[in-house]
Structure formats: structure tokens, C-alpha cells
N, C-alpha and C. Protein backbone atom coordinates (compact mmCIF):
# COMPACT_ATOMS: atom_id res chain seq x y z
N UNK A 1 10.79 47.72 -31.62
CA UNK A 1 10.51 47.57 -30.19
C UNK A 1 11.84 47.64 -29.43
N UNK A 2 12.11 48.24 -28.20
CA UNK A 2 13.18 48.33 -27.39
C UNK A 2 13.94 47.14 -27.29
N UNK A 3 14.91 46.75 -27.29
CA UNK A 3 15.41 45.36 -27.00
C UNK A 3 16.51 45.60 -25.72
N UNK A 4 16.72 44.71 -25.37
CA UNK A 4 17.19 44.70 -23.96
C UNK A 4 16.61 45.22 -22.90
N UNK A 5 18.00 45.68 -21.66
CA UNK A 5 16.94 45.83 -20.49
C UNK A 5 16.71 47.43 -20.18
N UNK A 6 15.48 47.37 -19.39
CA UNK A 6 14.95 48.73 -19.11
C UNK A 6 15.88 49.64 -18.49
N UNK A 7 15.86 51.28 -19.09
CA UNK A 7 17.08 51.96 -19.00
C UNK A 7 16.77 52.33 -16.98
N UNK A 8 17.98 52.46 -16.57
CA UNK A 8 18.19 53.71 -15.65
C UNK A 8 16.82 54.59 -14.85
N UNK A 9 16.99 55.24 -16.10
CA UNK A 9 15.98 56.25 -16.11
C UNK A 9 14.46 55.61 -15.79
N UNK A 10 14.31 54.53 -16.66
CA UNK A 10 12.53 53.67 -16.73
C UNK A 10 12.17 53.13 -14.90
N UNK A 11 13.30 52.57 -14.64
CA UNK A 11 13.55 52.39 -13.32
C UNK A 11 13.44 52.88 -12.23
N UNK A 12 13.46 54.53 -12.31
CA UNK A 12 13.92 54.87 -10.96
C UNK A 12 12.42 55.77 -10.50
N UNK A 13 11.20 55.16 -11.29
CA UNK A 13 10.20 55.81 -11.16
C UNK A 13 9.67 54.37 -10.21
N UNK A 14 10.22 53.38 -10.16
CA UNK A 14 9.74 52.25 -9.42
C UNK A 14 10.66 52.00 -7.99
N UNK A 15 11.92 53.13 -7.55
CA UNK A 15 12.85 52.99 -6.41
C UNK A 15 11.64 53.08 -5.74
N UNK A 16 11.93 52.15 -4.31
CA UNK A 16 11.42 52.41 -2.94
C UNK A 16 9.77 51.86 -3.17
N UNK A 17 9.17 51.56 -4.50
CA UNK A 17 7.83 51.03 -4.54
C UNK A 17 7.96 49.50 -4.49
N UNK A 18 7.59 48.95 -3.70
CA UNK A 18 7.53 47.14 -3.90
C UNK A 18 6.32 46.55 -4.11
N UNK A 19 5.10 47.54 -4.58
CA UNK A 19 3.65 47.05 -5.07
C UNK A 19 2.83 46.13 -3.76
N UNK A 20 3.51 46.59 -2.58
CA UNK A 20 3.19 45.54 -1.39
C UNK A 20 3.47 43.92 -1.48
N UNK A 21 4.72 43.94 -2.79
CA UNK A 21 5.00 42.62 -2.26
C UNK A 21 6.11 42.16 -1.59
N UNK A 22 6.84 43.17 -1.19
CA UNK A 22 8.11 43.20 -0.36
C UNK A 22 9.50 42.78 -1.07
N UNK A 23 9.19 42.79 -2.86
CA UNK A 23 10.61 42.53 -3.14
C UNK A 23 11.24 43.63 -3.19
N UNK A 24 12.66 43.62 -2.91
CA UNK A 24 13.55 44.38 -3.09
C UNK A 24 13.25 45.08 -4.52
N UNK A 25 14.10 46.47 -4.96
CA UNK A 25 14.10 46.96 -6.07
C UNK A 25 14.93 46.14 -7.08
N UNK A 26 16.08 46.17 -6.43
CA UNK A 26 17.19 45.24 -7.30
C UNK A 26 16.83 44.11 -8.18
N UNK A 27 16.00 43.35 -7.12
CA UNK A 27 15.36 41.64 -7.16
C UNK A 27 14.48 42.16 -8.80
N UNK A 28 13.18 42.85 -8.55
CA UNK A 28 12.32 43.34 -9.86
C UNK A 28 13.24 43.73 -11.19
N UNK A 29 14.01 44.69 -10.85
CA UNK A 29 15.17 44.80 -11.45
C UNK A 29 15.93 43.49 -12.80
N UNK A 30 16.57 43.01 -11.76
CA UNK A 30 16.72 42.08 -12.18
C UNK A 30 15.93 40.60 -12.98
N UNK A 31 14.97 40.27 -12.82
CA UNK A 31 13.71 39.89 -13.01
C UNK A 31 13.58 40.33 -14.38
N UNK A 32 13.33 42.12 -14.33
CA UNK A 32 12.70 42.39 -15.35
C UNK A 32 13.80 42.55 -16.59
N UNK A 33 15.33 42.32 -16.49
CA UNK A 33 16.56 42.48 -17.12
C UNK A 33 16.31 40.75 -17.87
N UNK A 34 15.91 39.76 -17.17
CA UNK A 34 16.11 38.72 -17.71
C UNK A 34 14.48 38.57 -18.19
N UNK A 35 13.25 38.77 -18.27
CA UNK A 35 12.30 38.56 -18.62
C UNK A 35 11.86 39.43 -20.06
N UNK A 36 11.99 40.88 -19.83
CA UNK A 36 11.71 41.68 -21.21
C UNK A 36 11.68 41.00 -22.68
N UNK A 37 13.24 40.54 -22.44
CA UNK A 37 13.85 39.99 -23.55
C UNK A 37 12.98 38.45 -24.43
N UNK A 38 13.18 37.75 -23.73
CA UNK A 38 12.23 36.58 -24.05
C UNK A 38 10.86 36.74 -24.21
N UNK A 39 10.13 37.70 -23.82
CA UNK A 39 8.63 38.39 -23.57
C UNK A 39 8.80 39.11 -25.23
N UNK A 40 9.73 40.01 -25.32
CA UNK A 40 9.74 40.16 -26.18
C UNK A 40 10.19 39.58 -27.72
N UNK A 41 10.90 38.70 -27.59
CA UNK A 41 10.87 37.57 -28.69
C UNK A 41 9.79 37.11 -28.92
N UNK A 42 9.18 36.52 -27.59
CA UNK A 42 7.94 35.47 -28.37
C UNK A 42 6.93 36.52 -28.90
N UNK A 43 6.73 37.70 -28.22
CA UNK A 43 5.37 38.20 -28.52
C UNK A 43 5.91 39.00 -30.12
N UNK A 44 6.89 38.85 -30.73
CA UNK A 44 6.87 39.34 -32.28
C UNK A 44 7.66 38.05 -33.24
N UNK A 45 7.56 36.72 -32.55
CA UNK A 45 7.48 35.68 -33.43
C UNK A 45 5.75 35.53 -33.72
N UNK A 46 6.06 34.13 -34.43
CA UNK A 46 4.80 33.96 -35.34
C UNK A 46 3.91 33.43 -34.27
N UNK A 47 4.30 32.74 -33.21
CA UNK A 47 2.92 31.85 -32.47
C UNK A 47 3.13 33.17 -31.25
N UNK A 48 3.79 33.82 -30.82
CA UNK A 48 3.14 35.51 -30.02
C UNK A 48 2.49 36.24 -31.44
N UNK A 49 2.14 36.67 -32.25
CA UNK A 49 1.29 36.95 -32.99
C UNK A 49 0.20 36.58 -33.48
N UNK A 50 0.35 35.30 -33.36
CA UNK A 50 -0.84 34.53 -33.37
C UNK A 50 -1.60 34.13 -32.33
N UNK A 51 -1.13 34.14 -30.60
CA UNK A 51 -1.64 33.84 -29.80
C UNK A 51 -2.52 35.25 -29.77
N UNK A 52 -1.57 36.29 -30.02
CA UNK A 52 -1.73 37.87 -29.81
C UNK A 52 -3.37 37.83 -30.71
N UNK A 53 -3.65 37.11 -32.00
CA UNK A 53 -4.77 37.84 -32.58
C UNK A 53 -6.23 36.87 -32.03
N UNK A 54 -5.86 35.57 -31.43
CA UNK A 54 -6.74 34.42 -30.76
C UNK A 54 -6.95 35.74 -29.93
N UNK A 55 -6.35 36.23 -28.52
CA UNK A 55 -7.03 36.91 -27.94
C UNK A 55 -7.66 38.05 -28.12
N UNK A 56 -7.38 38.89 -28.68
CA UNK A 56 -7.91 40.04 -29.50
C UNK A 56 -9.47 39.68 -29.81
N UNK A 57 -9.58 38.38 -30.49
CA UNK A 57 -10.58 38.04 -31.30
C UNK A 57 -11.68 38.05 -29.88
N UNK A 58 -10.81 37.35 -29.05
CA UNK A 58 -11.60 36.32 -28.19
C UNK A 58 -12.33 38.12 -27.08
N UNK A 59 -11.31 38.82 -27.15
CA UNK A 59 -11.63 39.97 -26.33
C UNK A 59 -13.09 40.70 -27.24
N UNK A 60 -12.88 41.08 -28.34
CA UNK A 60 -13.88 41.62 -29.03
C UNK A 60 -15.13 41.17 -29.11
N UNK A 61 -15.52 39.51 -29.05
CA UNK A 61 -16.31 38.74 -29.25
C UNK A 61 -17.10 38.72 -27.39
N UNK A 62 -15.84 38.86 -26.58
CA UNK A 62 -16.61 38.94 -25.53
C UNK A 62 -17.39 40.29 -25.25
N UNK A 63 -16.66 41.84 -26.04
CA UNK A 63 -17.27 42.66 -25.84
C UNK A 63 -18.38 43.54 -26.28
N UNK A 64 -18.78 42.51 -27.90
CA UNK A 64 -19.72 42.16 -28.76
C UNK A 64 -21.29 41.63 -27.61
N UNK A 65 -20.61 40.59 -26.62
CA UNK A 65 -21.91 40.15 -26.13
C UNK A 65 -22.45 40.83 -25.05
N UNK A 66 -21.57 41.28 -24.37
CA UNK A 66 -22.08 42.75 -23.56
C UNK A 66 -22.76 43.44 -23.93
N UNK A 67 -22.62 44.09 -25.30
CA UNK A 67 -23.23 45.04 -25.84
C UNK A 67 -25.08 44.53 -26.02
């Protein structure tokens, strides 16, 4: 999985878009320079893998009763 922060390039498809919430680019930017990282630790330790298969389960089971 990528580690660190999102390149340059991943970025500049989001210049000038603020999703209507008025943050700056920089601000998301930044945000997403310090968040990836930890997001990505937990979700390939053992309790993000395990939270990861609780929902999975929990998703399938809901889409089991739809059916």
C-alpha cells in the first residue's frame, strides 16, 4: 500500500475544488498529509482488519436480507 503523503500529481485533480465546503486546497492538503498515514496503519494492523471483516460481514448479512 502507498505510504506517505499523496503525490503532486494525486492532488492537482482536487486544485480549485472545495466539495462546497470552503476549505482551502492547502488546508485538505495538509489534512490529508497527516491523516493517510495513521488511516493507513490502523486499517493493515490486526484490530483495522478485524474491524475491516465485522463490517464486511455486517454489510453482506444486510445485503442477504434485501434479497
Amino acid at each position: 500500500m502507498f505510504r506517505g503523503c499523496y503525490t503532486q500529481q494525486s492532488f492537482d485533480i482536487f486544485r480549485g475544488y472545495d466539495c462546497g465546503m470552503g476549505i482551502p486546497y492547502h488546508e485538505v492538503k495538509a489534512l490529508a498529509c497527516v491523516l493517510l498515514p495513521e488511516i493507513q496503519t490502523f486499517v493493515e494492523g490486526e484490530d483495522g482488519q478485524r474491524e475491516y471483516a465485522e463490517w464486511k460481514a455486517k454489510q453482506q448479512a444486510e445485503q442477504e436480507n434485501k434479497a
